[in-house]
C-alpha atoms as a PDB file:
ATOM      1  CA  UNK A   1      59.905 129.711 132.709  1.00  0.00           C
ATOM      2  CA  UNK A   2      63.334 128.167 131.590  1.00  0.00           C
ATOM      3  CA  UNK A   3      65.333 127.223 134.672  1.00  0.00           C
ATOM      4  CA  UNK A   4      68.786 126.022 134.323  1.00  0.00           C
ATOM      5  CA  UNK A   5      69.734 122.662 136.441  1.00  0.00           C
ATOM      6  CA  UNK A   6      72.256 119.930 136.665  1.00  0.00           C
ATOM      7  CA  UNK A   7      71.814 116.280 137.524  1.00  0.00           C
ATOM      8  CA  UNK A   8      74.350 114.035 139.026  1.00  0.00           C
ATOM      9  CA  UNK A   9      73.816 110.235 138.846  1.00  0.00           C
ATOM     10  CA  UNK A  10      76.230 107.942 140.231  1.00  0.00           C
ATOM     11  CA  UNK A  11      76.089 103.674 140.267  1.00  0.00           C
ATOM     12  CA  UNK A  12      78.905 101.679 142.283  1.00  0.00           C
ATOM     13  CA  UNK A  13      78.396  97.685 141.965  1.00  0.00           C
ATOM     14  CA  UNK A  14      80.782  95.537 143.791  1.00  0.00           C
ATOM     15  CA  UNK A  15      80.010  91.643 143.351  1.00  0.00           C
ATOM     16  CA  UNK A  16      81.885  88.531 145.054  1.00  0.00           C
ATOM     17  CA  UNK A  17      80.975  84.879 143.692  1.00  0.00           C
ATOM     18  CA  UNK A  18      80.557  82.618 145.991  1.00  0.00           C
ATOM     19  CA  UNK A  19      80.288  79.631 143.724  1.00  0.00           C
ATOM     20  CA  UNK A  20      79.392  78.947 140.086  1.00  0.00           C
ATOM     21  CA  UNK A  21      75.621  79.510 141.267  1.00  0.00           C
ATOM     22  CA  UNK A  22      75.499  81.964 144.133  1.00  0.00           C
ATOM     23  CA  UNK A  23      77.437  85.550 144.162  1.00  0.00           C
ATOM     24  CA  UNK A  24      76.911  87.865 146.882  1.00  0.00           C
ATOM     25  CA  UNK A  25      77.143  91.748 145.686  1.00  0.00           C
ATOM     26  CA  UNK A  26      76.799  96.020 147.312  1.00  0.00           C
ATOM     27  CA  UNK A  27      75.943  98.908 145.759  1.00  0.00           C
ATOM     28  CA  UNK A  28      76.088 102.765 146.336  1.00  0.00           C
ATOM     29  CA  UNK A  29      74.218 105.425 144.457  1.00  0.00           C
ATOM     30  CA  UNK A  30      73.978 109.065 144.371  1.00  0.00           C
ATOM     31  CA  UNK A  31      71.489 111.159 142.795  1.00  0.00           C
ATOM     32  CA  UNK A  32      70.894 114.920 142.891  1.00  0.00           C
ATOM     33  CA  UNK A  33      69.578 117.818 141.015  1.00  0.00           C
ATOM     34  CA  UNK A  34      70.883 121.152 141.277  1.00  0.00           C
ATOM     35  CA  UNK A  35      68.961 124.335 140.602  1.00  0.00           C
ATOM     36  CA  UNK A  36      69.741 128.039 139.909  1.00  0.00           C
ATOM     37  CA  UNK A  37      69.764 130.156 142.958  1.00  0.00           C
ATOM     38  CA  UNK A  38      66.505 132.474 143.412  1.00  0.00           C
ATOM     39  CA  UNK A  39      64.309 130.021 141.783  1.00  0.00           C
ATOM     40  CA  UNK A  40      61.407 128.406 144.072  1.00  0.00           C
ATOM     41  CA  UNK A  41      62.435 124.763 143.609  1.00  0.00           C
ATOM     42  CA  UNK A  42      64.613 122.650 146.563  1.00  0.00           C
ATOM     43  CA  UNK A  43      68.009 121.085 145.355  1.00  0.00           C
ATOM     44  CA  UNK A  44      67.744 117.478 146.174  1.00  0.00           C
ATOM     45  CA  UNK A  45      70.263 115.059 146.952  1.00  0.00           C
ATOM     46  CA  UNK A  46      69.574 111.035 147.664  1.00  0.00           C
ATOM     47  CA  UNK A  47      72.688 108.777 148.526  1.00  0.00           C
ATOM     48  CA  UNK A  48      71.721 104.846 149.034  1.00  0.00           C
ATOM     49  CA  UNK A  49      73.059 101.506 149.859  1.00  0.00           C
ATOM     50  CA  UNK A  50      71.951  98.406 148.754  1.00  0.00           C
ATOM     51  CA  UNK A  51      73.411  94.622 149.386  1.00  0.00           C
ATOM     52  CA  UNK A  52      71.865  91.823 147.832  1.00  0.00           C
ATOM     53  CA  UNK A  53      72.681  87.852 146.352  1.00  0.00           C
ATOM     54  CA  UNK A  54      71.842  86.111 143.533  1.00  0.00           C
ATOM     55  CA  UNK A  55      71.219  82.317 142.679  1.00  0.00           C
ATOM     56  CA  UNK A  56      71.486  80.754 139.328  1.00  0.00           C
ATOM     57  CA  UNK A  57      68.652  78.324 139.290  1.00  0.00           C
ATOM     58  CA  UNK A  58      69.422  77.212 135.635  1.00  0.00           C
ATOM     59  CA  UNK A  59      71.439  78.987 132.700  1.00  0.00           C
ATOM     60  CA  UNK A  60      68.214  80.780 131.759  1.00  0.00           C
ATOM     61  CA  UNK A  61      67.086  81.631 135.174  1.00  0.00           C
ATOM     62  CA  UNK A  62      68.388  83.967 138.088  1.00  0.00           C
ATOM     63  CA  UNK A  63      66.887  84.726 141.290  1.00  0.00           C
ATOM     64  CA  UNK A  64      68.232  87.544 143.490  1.00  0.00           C
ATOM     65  CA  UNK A  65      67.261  89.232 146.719  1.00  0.00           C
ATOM     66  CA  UNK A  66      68.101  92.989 147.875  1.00  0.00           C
ATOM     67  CA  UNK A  67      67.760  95.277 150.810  1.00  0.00           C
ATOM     68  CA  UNK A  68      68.752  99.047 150.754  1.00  0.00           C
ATOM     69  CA  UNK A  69      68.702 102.102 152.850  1.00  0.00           C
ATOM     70  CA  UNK A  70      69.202 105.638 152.319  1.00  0.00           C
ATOM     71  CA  UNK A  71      68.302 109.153 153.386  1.00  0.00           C
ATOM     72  CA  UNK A  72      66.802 112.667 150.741  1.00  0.00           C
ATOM     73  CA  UNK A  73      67.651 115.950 151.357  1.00  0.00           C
ATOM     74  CA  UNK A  74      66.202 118.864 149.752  1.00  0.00           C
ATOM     75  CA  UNK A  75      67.896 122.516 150.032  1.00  0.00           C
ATOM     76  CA  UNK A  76      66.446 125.843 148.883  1.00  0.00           C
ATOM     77  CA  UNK A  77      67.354 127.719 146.431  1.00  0.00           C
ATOM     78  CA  UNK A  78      65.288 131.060 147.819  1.00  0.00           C
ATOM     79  CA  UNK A  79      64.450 132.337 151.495  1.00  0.00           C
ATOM     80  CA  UNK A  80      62.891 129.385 153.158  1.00  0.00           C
ATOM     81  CA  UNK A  81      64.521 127.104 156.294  1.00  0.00           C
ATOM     82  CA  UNK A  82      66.235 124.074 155.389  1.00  0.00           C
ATOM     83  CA  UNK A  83      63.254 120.856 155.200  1.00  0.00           C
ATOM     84  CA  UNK A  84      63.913 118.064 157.567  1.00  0.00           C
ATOM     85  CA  UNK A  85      66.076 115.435 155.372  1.00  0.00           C
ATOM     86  CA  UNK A  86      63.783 111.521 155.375  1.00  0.00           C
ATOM     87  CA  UNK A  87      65.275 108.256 155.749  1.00  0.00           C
ATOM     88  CA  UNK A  88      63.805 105.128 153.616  1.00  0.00           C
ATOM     89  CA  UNK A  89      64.368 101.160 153.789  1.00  0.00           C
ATOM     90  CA  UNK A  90      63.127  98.636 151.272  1.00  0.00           C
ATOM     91  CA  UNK A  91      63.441  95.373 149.673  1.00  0.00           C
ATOM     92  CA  UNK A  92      63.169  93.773 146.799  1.00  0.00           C
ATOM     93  CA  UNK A  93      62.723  90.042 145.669  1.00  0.00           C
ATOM     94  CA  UNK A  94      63.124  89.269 142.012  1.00  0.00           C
ATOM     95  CA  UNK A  95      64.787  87.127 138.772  1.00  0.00           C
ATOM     96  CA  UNK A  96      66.714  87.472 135.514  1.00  0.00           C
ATOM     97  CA  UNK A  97      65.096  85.861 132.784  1.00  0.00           C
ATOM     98  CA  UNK A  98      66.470  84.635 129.496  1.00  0.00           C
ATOM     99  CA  UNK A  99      62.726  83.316 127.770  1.00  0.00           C
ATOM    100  CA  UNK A 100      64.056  82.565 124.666  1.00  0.00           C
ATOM    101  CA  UNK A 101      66.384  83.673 122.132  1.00  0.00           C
ATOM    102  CA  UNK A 102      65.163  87.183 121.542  1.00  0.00           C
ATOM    103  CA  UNK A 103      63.640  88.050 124.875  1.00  0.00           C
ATOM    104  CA  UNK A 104      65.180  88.609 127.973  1.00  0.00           C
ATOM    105  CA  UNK A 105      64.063  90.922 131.087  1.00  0.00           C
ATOM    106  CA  UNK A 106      64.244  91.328 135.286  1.00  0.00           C
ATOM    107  CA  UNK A 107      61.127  92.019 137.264  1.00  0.00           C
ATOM    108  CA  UNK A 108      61.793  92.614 141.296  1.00  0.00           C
ATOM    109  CA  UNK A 109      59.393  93.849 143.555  1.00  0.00           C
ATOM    110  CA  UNK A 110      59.226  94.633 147.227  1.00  0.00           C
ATOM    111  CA  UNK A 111      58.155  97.688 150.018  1.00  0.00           C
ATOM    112  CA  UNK A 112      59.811 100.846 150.780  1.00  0.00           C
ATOM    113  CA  UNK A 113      58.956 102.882 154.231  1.00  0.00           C
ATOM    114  CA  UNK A 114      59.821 106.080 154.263  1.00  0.00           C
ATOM    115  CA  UNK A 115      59.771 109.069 157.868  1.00  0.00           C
ATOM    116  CA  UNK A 116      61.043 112.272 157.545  1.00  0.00           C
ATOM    117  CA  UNK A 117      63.614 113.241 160.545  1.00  0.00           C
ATOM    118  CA  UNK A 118      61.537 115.433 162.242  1.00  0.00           C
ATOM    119  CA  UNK A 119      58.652 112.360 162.158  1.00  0.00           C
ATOM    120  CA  UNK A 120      56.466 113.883 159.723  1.00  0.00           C
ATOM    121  CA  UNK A 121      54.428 111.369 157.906  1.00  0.00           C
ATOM    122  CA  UNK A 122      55.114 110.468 154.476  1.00  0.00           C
ATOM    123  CA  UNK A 123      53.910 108.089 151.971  1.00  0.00           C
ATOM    124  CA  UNK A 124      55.257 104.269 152.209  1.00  0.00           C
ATOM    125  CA  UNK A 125      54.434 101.801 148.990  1.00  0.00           C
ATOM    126  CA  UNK A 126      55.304  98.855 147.404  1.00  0.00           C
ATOM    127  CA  UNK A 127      58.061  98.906 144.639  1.00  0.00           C
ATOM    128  CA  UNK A 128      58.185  97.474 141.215  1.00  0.00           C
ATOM    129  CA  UNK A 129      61.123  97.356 138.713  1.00  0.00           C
ATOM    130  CA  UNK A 130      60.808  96.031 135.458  1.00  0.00           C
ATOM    131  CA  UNK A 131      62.692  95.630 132.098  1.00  0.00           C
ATOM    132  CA  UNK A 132      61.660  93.360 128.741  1.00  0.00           C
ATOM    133  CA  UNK A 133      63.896  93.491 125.522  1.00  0.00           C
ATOM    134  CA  UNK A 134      62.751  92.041 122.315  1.00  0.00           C
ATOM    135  CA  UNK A 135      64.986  91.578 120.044  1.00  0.00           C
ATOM    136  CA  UNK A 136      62.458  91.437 117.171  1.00  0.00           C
ATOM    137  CA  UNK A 137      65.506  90.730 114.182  1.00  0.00           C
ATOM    138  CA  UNK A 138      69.492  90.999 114.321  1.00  0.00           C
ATOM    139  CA  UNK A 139      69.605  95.020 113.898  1.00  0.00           C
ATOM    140  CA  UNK A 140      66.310  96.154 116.135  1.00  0.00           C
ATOM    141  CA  UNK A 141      65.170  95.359 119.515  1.00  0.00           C
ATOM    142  CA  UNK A 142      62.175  97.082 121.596  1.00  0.00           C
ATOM    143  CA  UNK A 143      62.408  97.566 125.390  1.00  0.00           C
ATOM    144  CA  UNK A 144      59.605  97.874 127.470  1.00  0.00           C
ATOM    145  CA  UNK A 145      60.209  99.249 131.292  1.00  0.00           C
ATOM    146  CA  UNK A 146      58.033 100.039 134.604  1.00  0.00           C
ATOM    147  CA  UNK A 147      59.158 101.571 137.953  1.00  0.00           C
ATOM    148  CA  UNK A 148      57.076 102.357 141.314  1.00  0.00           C
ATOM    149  CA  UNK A 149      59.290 104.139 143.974  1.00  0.00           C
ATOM    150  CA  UNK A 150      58.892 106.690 146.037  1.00  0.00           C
ATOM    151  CA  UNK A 151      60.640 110.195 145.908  1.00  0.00           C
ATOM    152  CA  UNK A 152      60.671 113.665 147.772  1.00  0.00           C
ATOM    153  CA  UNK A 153      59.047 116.879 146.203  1.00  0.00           C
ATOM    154  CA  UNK A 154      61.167 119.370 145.088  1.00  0.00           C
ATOM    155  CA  UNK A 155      58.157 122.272 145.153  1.00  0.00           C
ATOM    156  CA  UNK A 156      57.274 121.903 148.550  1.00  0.00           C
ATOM    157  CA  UNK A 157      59.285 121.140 151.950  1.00  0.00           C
ATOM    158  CA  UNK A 158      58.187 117.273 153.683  1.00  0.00           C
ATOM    159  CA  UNK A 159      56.156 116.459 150.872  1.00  0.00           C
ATOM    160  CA  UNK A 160      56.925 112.964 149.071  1.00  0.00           C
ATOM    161  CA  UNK A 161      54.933 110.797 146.260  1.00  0.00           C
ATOM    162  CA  UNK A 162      54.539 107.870 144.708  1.00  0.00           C
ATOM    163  CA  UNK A 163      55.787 107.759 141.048  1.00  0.00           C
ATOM    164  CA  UNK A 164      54.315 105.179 138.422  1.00  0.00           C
ATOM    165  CA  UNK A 165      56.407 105.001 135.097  1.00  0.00           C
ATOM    166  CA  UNK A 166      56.345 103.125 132.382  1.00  0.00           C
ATOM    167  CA  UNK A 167      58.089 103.312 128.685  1.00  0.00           C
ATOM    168  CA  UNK A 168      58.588 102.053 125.498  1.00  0.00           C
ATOM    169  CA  UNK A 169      62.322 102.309 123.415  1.00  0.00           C
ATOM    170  CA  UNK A 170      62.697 101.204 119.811  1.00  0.00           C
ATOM    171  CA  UNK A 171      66.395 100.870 118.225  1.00  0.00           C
ATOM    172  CA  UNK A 172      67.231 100.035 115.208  1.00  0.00           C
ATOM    173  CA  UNK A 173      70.415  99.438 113.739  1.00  0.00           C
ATOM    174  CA  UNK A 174      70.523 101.317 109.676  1.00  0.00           C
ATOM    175  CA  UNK A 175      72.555  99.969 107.405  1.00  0.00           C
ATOM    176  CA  UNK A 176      75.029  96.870 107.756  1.00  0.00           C
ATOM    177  CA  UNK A 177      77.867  98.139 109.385  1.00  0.00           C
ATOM    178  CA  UNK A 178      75.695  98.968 112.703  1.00  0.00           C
ATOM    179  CA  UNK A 179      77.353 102.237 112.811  1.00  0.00           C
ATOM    180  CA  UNK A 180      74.207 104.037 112.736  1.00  0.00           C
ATOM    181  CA  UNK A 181      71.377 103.602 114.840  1.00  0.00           C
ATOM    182  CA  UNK A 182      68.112 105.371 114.745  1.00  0.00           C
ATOM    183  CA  UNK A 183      65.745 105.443 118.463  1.00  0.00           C
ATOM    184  CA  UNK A 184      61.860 106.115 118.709  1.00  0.00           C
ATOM    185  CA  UNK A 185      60.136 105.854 122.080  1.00  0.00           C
ATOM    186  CA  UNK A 186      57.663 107.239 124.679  1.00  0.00           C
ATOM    187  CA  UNK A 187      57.097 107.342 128.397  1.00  0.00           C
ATOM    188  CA  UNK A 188      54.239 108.329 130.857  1.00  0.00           C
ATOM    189  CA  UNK A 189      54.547 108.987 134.913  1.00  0.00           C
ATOM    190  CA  UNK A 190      52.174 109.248 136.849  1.00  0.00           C
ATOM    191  CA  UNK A 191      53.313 111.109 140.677  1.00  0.00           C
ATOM    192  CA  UNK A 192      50.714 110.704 142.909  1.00  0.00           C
ATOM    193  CA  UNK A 193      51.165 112.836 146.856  1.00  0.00           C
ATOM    194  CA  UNK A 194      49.084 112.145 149.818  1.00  0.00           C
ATOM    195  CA  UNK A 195      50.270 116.125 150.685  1.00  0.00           C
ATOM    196  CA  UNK A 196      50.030 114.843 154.333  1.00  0.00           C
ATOM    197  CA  UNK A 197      49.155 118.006 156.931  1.00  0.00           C
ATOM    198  CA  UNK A 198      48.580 120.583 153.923  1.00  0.00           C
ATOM    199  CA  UNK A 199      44.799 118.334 153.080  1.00  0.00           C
ATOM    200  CA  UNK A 200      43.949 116.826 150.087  1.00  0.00           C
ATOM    201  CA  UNK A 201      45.560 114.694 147.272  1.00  0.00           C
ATOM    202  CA  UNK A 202      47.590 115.778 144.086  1.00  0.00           C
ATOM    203  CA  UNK A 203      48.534 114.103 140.455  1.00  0.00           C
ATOM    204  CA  UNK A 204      50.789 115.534 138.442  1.00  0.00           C
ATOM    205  CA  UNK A 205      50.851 113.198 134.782  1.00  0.00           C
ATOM    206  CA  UNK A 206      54.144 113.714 132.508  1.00  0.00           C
ATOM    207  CA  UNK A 207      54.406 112.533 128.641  1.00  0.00           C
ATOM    208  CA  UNK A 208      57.573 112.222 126.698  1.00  0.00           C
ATOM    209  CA  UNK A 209      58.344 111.392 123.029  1.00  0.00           C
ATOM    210  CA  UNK A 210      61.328 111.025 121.501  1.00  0.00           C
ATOM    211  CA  UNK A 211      63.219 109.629 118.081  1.00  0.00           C
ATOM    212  CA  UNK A 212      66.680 110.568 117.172  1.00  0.00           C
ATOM    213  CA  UNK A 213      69.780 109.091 115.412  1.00  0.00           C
ATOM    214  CA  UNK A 214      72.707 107.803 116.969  1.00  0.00           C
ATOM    215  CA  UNK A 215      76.117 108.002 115.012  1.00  0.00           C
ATOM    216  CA  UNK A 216      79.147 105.329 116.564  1.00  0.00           C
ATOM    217  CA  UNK A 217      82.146 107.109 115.006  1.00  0.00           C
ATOM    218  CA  UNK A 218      84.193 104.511 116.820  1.00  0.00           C
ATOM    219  CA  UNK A 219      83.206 102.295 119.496  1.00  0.00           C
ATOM    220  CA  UNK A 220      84.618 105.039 122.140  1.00  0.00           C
ATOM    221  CA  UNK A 221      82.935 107.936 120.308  1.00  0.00           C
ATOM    222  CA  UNK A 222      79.351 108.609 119.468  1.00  0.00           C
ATOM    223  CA  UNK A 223      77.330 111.494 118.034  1.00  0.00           C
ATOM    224  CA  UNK A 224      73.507 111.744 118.497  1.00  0.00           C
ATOM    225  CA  UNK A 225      70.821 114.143 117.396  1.00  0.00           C
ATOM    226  CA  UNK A 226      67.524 113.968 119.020  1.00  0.00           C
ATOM    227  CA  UNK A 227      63.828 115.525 118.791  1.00  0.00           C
ATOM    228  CA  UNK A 228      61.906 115.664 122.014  1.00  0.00           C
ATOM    229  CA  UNK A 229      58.182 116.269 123.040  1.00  0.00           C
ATOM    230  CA  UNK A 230      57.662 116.937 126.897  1.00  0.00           C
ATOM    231  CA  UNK A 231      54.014 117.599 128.125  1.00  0.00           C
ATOM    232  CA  UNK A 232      53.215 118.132 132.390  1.00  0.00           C
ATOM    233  CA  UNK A 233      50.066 118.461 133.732  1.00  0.00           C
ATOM    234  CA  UNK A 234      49.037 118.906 137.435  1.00  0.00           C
ATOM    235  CA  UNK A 235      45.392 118.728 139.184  1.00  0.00           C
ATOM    236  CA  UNK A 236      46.346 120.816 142.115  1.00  0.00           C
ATOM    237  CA  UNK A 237      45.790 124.806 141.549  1.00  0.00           C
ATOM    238  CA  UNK A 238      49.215 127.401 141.326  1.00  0.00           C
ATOM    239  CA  UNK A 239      50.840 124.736 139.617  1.00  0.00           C
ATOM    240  CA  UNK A 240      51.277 125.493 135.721  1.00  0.00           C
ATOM    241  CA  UNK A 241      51.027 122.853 133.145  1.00  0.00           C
ATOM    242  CA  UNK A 242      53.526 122.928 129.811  1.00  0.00           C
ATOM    243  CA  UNK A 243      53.931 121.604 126.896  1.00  0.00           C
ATOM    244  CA  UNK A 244      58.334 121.883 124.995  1.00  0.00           C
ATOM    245  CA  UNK A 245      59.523 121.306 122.140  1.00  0.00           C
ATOM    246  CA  UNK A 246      63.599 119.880 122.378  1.00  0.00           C
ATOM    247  CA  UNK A 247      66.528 119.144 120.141  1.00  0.00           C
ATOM    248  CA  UNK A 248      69.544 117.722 121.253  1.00  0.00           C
ATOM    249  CA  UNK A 249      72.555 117.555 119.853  1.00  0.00           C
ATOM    250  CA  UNK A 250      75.110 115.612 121.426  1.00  0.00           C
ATOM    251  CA  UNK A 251      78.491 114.223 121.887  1.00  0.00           C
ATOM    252  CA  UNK A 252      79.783 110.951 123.912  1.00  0.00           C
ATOM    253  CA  UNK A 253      83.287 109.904 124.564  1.00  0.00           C
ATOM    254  CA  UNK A 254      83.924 106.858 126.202  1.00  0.00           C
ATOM    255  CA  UNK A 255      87.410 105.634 128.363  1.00  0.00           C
END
């Protein structure tokens, strides 16, 4: 069924340079999805802190280092008790990299633990980020990404899992003004859950394809009409697999 939602997502950086090479910087981030009421899905809200450095070994080189902490709720949107919220602490190690001319990218990796408040046990990993652009001539470039975290279900109360995702974004600029710019990609995820107490393992695997065309009436206004494909699949019974069909059409407005 269709369910109505809203997302929040919210990125703070504050950064203080030390010296020409070293800068010290925080961050806060909030991220939360809001459901209808009456549907059986939690709302879930994350807020996190991170501080970190950075150290510019050479003009083409940057090494950085981060810790963070934060805490997941989940509320529900039907008759059930509140869940216990969890708390999580991580790191990350990892550089900036100019490689040449057209490529450029970050790769950091590190641990996260994770313990629900009312000690559950939950799933703790090791995290990857990483990002690769390509600029492959003066009007296209192709991005490739990959993310491990952790995350909290919002199907079932003190469940978490282990996401896997990794994508690839095409752009390319159409015609010599730049105005127009026209976007093919994919993505696959892969959310693996330990489903610690209930028995068992589950894997849920989610495909996405997308092209659309971007339209930069000014550089503080865009228009953009996209085609999506969206495909779920799950390996654990009750939970129903779909396949939809999206367009977007869509306005930005920049200040």
């Amino acid at each position: 069924m269709n369910i109505d939602r809203i997302s929040f997502f919210d990125n703070y950086t504050l950064t203080y340079t030390l010296s020409p090479k070293t800068a010290v910087y925080i961050e806060g981030q909030y991220d939360a999805i809001d459901y209808d009421q009456g549907v059986p899905l939690y709302d879930y809200h994350t807020i996190m802190g991170t501080g970190g450095f950075g150290y510019q070994w050479s003009p083409k080189l940057n090494f950085f280092g981060e810790v963070y902490y934060g805490q997941s709720a989940t509320e529900p949107n039907f008759a059930a008790p509140k869940p216990p919220h969890s708390e999580f602490i991580g790191g990350f190690i990892g550089t900036r990299m100019n490689f040449a001319e057209r490529l450029t990218g970050m790769i950091k990796a590190g641990y996260e633990q994770r313990q629900f408040s009312d000690n559950t046990p939950t799933q703790s990993a090791p995290v990857v980020e990483t990002a690769l652009t390509y600029r492959y001539s003066p009007l296209g470039a192709a991005t490739f990404s990959y993310s491990r975290r952790t995350r909290v279900s919002v199907q079932f109360a003190r469940e978490s899992y282990t996401s896997d995702s990794i994508s690839l974004q095409l752009n390319q600029s159409i015609g010599p003004s730049g105005q127009l710019v026209g976007t093919l990609g994919g993505s696959y995820s892969l959310y693996d859950y330990e489903r610690v107490g209930l028995g068992g393992t589950r894997s849920d695997s989610w495909y996405r394809a997308n092209v659309g065309l971007t339209y930069r009436f000014r550089l503080w206004l865009a228009g953009m009409l996209a085609y999506e494909y969206e495909s779920f699949s799950s390996d654990l019974q009750g939970i129903i697999d779909y396949g939809v069909n999206r367009i977007t059409l869509r306005l930005a407005v920049g200040y």
